[in-house]
C-alpha atoms as a PDB file:
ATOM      1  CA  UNK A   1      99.473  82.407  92.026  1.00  0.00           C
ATOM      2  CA  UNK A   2     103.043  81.318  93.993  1.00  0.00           C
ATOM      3  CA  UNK A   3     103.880  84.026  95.407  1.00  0.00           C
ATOM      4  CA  UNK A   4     102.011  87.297  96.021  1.00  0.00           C
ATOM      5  CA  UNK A   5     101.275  89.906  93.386  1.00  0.00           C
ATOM      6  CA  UNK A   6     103.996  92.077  94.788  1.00  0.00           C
ATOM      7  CA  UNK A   7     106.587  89.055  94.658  1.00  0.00           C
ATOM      8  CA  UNK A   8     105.507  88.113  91.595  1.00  0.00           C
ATOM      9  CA  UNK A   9     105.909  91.515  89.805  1.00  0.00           C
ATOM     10  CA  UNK A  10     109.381  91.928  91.557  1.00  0.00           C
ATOM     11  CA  UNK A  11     110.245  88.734  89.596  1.00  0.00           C
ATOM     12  CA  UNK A  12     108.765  89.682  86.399  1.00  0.00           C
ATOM     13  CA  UNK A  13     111.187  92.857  86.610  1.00  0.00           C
ATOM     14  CA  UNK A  14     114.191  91.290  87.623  1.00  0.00           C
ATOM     15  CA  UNK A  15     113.813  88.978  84.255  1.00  0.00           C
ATOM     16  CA  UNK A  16     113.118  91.727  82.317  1.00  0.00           C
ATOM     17  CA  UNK A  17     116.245  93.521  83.537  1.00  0.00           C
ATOM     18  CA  UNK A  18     118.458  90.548  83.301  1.00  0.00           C
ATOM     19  CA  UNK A  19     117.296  90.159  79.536  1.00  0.00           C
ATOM     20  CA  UNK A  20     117.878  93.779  79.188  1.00  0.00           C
ATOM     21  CA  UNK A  21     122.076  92.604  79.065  1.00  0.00           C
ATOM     22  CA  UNK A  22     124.308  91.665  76.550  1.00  0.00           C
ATOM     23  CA  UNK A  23     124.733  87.965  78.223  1.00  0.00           C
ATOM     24  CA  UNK A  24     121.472  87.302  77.592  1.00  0.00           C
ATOM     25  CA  UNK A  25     119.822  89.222  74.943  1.00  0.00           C
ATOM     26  CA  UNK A  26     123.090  89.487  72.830  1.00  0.00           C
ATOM     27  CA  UNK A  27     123.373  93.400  72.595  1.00  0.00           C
ATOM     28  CA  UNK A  28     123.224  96.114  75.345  1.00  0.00           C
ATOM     29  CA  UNK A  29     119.598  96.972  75.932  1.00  0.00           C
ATOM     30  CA  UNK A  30     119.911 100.167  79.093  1.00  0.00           C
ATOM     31  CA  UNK A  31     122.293 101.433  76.500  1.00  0.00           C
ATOM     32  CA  UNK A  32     121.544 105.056  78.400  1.00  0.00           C
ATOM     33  CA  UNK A  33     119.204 107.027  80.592  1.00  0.00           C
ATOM     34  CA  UNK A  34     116.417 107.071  78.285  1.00  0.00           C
ATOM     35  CA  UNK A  35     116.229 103.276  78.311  1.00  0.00           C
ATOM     36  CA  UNK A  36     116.705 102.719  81.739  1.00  0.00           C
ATOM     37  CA  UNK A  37     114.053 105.301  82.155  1.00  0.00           C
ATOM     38  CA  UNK A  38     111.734 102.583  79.378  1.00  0.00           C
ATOM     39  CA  UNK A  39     112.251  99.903  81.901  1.00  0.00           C
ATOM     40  CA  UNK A  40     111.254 102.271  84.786  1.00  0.00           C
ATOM     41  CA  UNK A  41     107.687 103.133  83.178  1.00  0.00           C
ATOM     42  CA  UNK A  42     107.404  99.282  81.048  1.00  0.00           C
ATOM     43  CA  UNK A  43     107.959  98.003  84.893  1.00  0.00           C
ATOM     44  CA  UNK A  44     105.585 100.481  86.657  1.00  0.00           C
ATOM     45  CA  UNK A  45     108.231 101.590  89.629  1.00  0.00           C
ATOM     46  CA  UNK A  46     106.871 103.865  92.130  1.00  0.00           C
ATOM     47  CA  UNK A  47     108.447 106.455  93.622  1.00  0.00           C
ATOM     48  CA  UNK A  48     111.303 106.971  90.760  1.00  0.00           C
ATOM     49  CA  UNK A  49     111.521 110.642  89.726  1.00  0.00           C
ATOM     50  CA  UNK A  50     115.135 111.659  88.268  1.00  0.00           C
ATOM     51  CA  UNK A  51     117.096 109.325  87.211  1.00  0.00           C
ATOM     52  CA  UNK A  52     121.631 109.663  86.787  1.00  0.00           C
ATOM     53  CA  UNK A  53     124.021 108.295  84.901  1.00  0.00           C
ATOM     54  CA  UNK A  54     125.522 106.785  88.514  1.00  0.00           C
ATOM     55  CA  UNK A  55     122.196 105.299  88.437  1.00  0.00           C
ATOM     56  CA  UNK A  56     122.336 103.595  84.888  1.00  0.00           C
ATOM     57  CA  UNK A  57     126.281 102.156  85.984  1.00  0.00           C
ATOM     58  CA  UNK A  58     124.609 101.127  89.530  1.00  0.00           C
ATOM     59  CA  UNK A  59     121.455  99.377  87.932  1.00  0.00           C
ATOM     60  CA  UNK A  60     123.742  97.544  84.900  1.00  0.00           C
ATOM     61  CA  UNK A  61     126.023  96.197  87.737  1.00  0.00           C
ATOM     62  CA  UNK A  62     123.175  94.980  89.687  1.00  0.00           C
ATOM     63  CA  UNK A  63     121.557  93.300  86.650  1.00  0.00           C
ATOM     64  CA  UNK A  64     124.931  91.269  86.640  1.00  0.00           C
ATOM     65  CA  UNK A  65     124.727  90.379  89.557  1.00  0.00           C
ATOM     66  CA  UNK A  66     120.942  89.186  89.715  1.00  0.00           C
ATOM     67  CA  UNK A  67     122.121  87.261  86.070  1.00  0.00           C
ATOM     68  CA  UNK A  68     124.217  85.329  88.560  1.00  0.00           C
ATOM     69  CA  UNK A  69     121.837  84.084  91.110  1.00  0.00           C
ATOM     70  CA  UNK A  70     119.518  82.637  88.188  1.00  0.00           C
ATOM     71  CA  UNK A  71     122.873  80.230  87.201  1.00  0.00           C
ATOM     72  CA  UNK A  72     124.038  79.799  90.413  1.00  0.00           C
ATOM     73  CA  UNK A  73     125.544  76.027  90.669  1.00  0.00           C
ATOM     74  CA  UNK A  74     123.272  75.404  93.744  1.00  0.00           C
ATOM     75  CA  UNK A  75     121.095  76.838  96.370  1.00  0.00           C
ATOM     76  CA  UNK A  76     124.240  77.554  99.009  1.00  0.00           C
ATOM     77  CA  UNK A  77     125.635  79.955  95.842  1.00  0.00           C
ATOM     78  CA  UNK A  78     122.225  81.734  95.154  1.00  0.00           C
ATOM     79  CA  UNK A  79     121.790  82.514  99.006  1.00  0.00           C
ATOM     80  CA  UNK A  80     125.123  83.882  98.883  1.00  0.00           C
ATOM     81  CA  UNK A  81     124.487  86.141  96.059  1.00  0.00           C
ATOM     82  CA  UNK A  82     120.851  86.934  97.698  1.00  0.00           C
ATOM     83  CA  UNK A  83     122.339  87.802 100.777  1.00  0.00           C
ATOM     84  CA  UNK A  84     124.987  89.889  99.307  1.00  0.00           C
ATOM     85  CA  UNK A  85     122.647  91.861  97.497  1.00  0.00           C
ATOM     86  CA  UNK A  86     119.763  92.478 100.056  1.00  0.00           C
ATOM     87  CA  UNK A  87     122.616  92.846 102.654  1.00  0.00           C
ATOM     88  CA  UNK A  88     123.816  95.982 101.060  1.00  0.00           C
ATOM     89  CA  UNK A  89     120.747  98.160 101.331  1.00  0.00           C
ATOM     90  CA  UNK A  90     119.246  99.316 103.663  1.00  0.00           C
ATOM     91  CA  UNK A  91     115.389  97.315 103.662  1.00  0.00           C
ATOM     92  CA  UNK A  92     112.519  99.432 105.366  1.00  0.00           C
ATOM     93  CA  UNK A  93     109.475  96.689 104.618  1.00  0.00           C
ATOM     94  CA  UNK A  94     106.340  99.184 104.201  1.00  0.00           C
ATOM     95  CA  UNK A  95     102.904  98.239 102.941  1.00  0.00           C
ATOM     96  CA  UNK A  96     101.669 100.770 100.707  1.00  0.00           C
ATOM     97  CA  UNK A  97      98.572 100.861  98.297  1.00  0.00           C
ATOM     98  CA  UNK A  98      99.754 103.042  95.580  1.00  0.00           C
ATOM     99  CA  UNK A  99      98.741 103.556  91.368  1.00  0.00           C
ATOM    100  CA  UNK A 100      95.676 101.395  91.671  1.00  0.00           C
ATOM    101  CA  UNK A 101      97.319  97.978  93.331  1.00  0.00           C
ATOM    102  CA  UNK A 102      95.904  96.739  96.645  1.00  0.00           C
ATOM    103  CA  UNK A 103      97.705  96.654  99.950  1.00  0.00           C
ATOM    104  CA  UNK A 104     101.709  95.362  99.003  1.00  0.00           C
ATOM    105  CA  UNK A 105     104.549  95.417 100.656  1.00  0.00           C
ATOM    106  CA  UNK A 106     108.001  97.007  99.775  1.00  0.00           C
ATOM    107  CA  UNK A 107     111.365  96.415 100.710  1.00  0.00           C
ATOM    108  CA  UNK A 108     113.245  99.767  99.868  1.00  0.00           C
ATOM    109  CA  UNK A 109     112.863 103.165 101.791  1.00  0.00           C
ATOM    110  CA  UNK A 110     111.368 105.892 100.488  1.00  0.00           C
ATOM    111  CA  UNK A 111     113.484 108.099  97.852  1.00  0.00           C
ATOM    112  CA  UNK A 112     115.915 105.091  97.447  1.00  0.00           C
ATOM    113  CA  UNK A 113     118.676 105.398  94.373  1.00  0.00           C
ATOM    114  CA  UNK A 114     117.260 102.823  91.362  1.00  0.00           C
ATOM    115  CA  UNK A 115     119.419 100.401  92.422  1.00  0.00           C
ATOM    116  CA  UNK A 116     118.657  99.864  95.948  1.00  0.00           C
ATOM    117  CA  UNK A 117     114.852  99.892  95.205  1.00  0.00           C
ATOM    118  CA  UNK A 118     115.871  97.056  92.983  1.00  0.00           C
ATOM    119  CA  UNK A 119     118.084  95.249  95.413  1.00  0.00           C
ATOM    120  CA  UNK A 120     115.650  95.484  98.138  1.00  0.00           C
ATOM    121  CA  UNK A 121     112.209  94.105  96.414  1.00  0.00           C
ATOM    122  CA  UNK A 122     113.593  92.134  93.795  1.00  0.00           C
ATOM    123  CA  UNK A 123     116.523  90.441  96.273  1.00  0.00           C
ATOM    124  CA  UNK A 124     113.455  89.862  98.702  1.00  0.00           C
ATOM    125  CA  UNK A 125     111.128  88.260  95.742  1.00  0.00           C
ATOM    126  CA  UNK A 126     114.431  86.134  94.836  1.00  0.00           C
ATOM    127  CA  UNK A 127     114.798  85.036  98.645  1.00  0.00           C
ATOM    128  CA  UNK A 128     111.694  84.488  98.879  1.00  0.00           C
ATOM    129  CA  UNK A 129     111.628  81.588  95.894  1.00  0.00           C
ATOM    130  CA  UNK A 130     114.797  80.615  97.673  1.00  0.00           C
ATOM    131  CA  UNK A 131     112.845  80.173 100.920  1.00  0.00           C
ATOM    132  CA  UNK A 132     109.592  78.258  99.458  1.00  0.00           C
ATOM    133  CA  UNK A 133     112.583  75.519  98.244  1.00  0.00           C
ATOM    134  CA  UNK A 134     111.421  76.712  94.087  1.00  0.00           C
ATOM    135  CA  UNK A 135     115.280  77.817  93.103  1.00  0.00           C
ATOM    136  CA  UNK A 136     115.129  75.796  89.770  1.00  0.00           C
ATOM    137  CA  UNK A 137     112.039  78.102  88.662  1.00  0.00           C
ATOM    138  CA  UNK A 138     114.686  80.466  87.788  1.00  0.00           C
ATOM    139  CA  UNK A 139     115.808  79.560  83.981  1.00  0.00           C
ATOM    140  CA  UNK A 140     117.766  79.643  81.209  1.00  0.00           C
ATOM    141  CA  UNK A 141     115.480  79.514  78.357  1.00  0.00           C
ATOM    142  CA  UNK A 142     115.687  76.169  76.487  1.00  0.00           C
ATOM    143  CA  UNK A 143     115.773  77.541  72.921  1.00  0.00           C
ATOM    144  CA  UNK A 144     119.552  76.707  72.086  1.00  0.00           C
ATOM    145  CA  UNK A 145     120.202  80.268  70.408  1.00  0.00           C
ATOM    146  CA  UNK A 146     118.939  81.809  73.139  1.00  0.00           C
ATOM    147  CA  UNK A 147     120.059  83.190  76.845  1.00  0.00           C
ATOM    148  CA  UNK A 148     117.513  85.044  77.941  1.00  0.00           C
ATOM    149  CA  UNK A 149     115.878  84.089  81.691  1.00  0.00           C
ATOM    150  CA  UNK A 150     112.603  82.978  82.850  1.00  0.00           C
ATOM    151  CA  UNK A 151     110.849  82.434  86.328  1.00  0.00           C
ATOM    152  CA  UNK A 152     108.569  79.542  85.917  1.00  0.00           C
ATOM    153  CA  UNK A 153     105.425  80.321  87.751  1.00  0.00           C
ATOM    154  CA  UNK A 154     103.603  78.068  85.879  1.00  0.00           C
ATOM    155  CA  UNK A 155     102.120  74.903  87.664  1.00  0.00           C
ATOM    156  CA  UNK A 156     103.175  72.369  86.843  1.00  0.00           C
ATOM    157  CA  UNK A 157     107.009  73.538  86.009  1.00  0.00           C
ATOM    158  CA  UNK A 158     106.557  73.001  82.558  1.00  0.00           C
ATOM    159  CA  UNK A 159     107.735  76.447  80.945  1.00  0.00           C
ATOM    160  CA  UNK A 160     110.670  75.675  79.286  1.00  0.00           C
ATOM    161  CA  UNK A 161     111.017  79.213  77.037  1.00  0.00           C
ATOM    162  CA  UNK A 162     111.593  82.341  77.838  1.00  0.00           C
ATOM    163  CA  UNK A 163     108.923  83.611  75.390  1.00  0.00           C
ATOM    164  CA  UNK A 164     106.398  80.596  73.960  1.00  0.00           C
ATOM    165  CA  UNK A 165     105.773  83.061  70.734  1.00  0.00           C
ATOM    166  CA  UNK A 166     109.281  83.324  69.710  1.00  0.00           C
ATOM    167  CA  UNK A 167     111.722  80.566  70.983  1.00  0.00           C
ATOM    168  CA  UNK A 168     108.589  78.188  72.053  1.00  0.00           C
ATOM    169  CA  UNK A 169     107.074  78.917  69.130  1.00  0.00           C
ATOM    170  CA  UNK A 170     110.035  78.586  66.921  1.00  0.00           C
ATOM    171  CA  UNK A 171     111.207  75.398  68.910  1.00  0.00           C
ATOM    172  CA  UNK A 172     107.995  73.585  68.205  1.00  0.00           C
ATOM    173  CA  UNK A 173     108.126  74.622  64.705  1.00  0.00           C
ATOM    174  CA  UNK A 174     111.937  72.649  64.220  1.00  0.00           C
ATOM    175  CA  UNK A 175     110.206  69.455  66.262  1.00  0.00           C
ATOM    176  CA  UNK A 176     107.236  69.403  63.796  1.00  0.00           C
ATOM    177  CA  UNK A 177     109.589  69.819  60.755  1.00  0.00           C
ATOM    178  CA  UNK A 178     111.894  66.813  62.162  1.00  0.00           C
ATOM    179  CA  UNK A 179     108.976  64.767  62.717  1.00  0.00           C
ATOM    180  CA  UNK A 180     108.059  64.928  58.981  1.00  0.00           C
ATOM    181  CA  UNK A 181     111.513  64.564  57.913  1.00  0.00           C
ATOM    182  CA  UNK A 182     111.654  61.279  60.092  1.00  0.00           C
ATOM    183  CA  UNK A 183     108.179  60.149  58.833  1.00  0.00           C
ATOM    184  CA  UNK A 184     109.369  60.869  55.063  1.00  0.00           C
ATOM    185  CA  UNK A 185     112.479  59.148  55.086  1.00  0.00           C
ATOM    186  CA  UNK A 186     110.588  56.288  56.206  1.00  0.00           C
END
């Protein structure tokens, strides 16, 4: 483990809800309140009840915003964009042992809107990789018909695909069969 289980989960959701957008998945995945409320449950929030349609505009402007920080040019643009987001919400760092997780710390207050829950712990797990000097664990998968984003939390920075079952898998399929052509035409 990098970072700590809470950090770590904060990244996995900001992937998932950068992948949930047309930039990156190719069609509009939190097409309405029933899918933004799928991405509450898939993500295991705490401490979201009702969810609005202000909330579903808020969270799909957010999600644009996060997009941006994974292709910033440099680390002086992602700390801007970090610091823009976490800088709009009001932060109240808590620990909290809630749904069967050990002691973990959020970032939002209590009853925060969607989006400022999401600002607060996933802008903290993104300045947080900022911090540790890791910025280029935040990807673009490799798979050339694909734009979908990654956090790299392997090791030895070798994940190149967002998902090694389809792109990876499909990826290392093409090498194998250009190998073989190679080898034939020889």
């Amino acid at each position: 483990m990098i970072f700590t289980h809470d950090a770590e989960h904060a990244l996995a959701t900001v992937v998932d809800l950068i992948n949930t957008g047309p930039e990156a998945s190719g069609e509009e995945r939190l097409a309405d309140l029933a899918a933004l409320r799928a991405f509450v449950d898939r993500n295991r929030f705490s401490d979201v009840d009702r969810l609005t349609e202000r909330d579903l505009a808020r969270v799909r402007d957010l999600r644009g915003r996060f997009h941006a920080v994974f292709t910033a040019a440099d680390v002086p643009a992602a700390v801007r964009l970090i610091n823009d987001i976490v800088g709009e919400v009001r932060t109240t760092p808590h620990l909290t042992d809630h749904d069967g997780y050990d002691w973990h710390v959020h970032f939002f207050a209590p009853g925060a809107p969607m989006d400022e829950h999401l600002a607060a712990d996933c802008g903290m797990a993104l300045a947080y990789v900022v911090a540790a000097g890791e910025l280029d664990r935040l990807r673009t998968c490799e798979a050339p018909d694909c734009s979908r984003v990654l956090v790299d939390l392997s090791r030895n920075r070798c994940r190149r695909y967002c998902d090694s079952r389809t792109c990876g898998n499909r990826m290392h399929v093409a090498a194998y069969r250009a190998r073989q052509r190679e080898a034939a035409a020889h």
